[in-house]
C-alpha atoms as a PDB file:
ATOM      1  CA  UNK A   1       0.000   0.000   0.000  1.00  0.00           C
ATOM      2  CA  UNK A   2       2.890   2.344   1.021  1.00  0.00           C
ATOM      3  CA  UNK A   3       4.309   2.131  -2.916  1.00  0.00           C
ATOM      4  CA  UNK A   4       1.205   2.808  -4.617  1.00  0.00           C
ATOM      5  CA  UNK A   5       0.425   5.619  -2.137  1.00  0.00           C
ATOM      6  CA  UNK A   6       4.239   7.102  -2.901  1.00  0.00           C
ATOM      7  CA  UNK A   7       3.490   6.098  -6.807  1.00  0.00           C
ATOM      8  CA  UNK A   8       0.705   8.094  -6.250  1.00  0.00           C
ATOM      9  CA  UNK A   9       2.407  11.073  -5.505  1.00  0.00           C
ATOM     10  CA  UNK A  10       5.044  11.226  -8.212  1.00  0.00           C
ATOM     11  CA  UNK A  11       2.661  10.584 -10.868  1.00  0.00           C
ATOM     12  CA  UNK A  12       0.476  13.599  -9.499  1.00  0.00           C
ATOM     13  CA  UNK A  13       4.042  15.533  -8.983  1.00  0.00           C
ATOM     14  CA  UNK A  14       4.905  14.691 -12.829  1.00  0.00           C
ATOM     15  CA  UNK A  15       1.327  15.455 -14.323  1.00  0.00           C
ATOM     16  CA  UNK A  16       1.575  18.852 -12.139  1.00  0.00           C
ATOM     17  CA  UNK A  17       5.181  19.842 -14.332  1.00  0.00           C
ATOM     18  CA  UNK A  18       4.184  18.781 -17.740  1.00  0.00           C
ATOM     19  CA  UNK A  19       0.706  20.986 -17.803  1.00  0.00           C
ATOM     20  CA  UNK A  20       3.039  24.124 -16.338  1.00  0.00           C
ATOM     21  CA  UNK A  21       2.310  26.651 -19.491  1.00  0.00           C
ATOM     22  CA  UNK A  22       4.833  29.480 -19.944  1.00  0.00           C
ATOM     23  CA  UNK A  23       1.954  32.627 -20.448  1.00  0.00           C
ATOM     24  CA  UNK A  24       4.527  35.402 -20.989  1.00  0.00           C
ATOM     25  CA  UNK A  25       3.434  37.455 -23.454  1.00  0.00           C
ATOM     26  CA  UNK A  26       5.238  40.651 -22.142  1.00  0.00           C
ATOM     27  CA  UNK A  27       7.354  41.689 -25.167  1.00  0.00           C
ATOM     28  CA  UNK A  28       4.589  41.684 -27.601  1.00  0.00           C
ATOM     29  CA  UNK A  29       1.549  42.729 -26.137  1.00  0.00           C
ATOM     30  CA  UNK A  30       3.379  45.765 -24.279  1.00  0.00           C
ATOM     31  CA  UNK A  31       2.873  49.188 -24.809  1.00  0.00           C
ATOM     32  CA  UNK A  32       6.369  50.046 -22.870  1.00  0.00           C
ATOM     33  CA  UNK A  33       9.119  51.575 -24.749  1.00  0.00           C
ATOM     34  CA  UNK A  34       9.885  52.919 -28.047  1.00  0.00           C
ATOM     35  CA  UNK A  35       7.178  52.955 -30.807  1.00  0.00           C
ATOM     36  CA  UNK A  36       7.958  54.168 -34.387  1.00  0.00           C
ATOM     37  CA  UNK A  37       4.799  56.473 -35.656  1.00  0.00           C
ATOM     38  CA  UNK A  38       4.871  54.798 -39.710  1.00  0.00           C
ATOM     39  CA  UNK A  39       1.384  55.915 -40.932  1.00  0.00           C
ATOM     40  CA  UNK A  40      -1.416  58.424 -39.491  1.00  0.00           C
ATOM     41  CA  UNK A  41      -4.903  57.636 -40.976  1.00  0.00           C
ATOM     42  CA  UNK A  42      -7.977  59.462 -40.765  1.00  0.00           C
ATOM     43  CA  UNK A  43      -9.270  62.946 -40.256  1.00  0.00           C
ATOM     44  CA  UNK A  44     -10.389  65.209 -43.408  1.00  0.00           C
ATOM     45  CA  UNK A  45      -6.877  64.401 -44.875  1.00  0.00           C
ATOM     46  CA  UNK A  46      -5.399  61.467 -46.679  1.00  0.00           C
ATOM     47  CA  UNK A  47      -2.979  59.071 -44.661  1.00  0.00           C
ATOM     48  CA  UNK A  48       0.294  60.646 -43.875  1.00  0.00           C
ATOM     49  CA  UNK A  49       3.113  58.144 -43.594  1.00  0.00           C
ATOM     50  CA  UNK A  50       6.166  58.733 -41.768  1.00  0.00           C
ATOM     51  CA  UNK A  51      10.063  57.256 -42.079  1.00  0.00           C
ATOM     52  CA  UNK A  52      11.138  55.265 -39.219  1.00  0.00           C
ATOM     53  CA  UNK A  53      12.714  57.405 -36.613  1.00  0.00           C
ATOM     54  CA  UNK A  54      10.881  60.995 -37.464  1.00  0.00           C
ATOM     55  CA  UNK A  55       8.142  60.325 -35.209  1.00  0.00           C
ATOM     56  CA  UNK A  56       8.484  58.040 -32.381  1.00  0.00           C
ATOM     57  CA  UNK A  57       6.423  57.681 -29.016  1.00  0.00           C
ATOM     58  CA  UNK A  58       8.427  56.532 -26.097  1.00  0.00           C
ATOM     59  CA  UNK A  59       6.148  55.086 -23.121  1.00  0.00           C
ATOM     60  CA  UNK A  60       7.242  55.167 -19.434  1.00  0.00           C
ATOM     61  CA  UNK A  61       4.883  52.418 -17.758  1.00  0.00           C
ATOM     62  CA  UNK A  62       6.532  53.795 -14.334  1.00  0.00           C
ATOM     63  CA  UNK A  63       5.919  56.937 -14.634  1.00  0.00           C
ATOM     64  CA  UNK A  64       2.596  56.943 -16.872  1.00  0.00           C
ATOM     65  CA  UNK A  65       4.404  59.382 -19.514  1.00  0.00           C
ATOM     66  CA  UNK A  66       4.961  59.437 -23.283  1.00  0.00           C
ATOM     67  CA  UNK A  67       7.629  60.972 -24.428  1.00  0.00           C
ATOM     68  CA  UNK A  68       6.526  62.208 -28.468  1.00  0.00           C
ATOM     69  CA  UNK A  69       9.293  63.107 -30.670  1.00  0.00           C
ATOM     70  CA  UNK A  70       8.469  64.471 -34.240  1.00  0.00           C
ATOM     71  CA  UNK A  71      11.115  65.790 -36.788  1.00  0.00           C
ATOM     72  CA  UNK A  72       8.824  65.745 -39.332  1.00  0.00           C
ATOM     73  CA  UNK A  73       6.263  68.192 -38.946  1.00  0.00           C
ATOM     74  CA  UNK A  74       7.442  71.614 -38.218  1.00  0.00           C
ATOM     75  CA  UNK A  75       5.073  73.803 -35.447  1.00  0.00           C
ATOM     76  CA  UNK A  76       5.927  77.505 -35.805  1.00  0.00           C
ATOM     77  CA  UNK A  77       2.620  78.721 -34.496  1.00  0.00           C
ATOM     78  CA  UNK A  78       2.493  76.677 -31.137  1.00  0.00           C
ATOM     79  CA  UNK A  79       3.859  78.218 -28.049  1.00  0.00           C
ATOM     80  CA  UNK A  80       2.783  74.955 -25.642  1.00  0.00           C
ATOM     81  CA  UNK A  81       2.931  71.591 -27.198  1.00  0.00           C
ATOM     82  CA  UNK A  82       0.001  70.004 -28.513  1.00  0.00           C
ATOM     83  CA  UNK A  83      -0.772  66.318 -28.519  1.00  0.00           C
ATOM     84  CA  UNK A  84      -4.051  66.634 -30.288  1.00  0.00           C
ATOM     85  CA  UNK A  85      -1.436  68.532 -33.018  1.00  0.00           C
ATOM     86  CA  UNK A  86       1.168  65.897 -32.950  1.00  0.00           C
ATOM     87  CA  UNK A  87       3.716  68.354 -31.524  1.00  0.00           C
ATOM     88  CA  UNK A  88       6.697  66.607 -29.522  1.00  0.00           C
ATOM     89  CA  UNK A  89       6.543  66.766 -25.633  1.00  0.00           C
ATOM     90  CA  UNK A  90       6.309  64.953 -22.620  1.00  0.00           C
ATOM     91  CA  UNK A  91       3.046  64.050 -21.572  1.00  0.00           C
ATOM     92  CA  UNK A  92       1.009  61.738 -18.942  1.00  0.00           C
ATOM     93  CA  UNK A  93      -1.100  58.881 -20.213  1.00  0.00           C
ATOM     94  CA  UNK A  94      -3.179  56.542 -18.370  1.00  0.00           C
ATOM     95  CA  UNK A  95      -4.337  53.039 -19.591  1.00  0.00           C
ATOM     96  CA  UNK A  96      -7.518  50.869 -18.768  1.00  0.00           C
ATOM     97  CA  UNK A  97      -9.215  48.204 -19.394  1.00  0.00           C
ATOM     98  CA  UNK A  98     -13.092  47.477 -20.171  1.00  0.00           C
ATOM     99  CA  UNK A  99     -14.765  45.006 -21.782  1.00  0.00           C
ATOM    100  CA  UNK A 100     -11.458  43.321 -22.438  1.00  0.00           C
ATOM    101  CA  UNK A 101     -10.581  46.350 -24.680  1.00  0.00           C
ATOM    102  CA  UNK A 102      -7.443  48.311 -23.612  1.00  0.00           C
ATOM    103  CA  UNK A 103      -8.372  52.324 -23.818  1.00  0.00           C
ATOM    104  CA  UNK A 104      -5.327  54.731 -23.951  1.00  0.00           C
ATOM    105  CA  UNK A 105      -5.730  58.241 -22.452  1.00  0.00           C
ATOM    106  CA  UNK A 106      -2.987  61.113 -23.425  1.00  0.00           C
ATOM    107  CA  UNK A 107      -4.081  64.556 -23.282  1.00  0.00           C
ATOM    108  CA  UNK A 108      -7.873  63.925 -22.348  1.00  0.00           C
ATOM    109  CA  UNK A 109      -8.108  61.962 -25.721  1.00  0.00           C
ATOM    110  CA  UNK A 110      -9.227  58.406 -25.420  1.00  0.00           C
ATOM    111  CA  UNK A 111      -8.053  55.952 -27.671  1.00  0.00           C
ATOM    112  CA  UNK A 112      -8.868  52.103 -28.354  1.00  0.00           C
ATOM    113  CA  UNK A 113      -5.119  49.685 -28.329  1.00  0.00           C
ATOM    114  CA  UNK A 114      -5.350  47.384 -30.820  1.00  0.00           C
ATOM    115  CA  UNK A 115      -1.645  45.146 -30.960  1.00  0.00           C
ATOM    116  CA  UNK A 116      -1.466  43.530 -34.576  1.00  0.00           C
ATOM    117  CA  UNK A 117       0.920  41.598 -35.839  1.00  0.00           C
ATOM    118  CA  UNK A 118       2.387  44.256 -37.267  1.00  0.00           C
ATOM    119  CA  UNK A 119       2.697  46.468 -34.344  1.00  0.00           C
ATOM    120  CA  UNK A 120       0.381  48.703 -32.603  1.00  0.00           C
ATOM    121  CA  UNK A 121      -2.528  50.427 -33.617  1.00  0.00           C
ATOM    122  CA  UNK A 122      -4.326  52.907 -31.154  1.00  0.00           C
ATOM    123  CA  UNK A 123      -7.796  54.510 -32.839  1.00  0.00           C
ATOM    124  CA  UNK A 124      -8.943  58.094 -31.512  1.00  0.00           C
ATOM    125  CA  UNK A 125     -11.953  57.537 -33.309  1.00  0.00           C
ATOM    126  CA  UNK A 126     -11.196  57.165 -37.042  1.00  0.00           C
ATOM    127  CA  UNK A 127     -15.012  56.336 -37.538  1.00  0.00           C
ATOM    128  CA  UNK A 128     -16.204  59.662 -36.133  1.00  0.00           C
ATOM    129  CA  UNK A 129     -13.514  61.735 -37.749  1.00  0.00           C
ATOM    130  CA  UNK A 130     -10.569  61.340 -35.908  1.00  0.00           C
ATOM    131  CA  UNK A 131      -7.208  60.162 -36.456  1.00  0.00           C
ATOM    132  CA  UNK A 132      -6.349  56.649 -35.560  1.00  0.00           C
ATOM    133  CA  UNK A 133      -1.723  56.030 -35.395  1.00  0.00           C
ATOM    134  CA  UNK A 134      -0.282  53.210 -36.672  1.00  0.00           C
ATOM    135  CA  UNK A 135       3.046  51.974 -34.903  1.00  0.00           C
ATOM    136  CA  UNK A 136       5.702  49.676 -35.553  1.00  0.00           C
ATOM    137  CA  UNK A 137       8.913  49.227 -33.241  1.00  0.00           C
END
């Protein structure tokens, strides 16, 4: 009785290991870190696409801000950057979650996350006449 009772146990112990799944899906479903802005689609204008490197958003998860650097667009008129004008700054962002959608905040703008398997996508509201960014890293 004392083997099958010990038997027991390492066949429970062995069936526990083998169904262990590694769920880390932290490097591609992340919004941390440096995201290249490639195309902007949407508005009352045609898509504007941008060269890797001209417009990037950084994202600090610790410290909820985006860092938004853009060399291509030049703002002469703008004394305070502008995120609803795509101006480079530093600004806060806050993420949640509802309805197992991911909603992006920056600036008082809400956006829906979409990750593809290209990259990133975040939509302002390209259906009511909004922009919506695509990003790749």
């Amino acid at each position: 009785m004392k083997f099958h009772s010990k038997l027991f146990y390492v066949f429970t112990l062995i069936i526990f290991f083998i169904s262990c799944k590694n769920n880390n899906n932290s490097s591609k479903d992340t919004i941390a870190g440096i995201w290249n802005v490639t195309e902007i689609i949407g508005g009352f204008s045609q898509p504007k696409s941008y060269e890797k490197g001209n417009f990037t958003w950084e994202f600090d998860t610790e410290n909820n801000t985006v860092t938004i650097i853009n060399t291509s667009d030049v703002f002469t008129t703008l004394a305070v950057p502008s995120f609803t004008n795509n101006q480079g700054g530093v600004y806060s962002f806050e993420i949640f979650e509802e309805d197992n959608t991911q909603f992006l905040i920056v600036d008082g703008r809400k956006g829906t996350i979409y990750f593809t398997e290209e990259g990133l996508k975040i939509d302002y509201g390209i259906a009511f006449d909004d922009i919506a960014y695509i990003f790749k890293r």
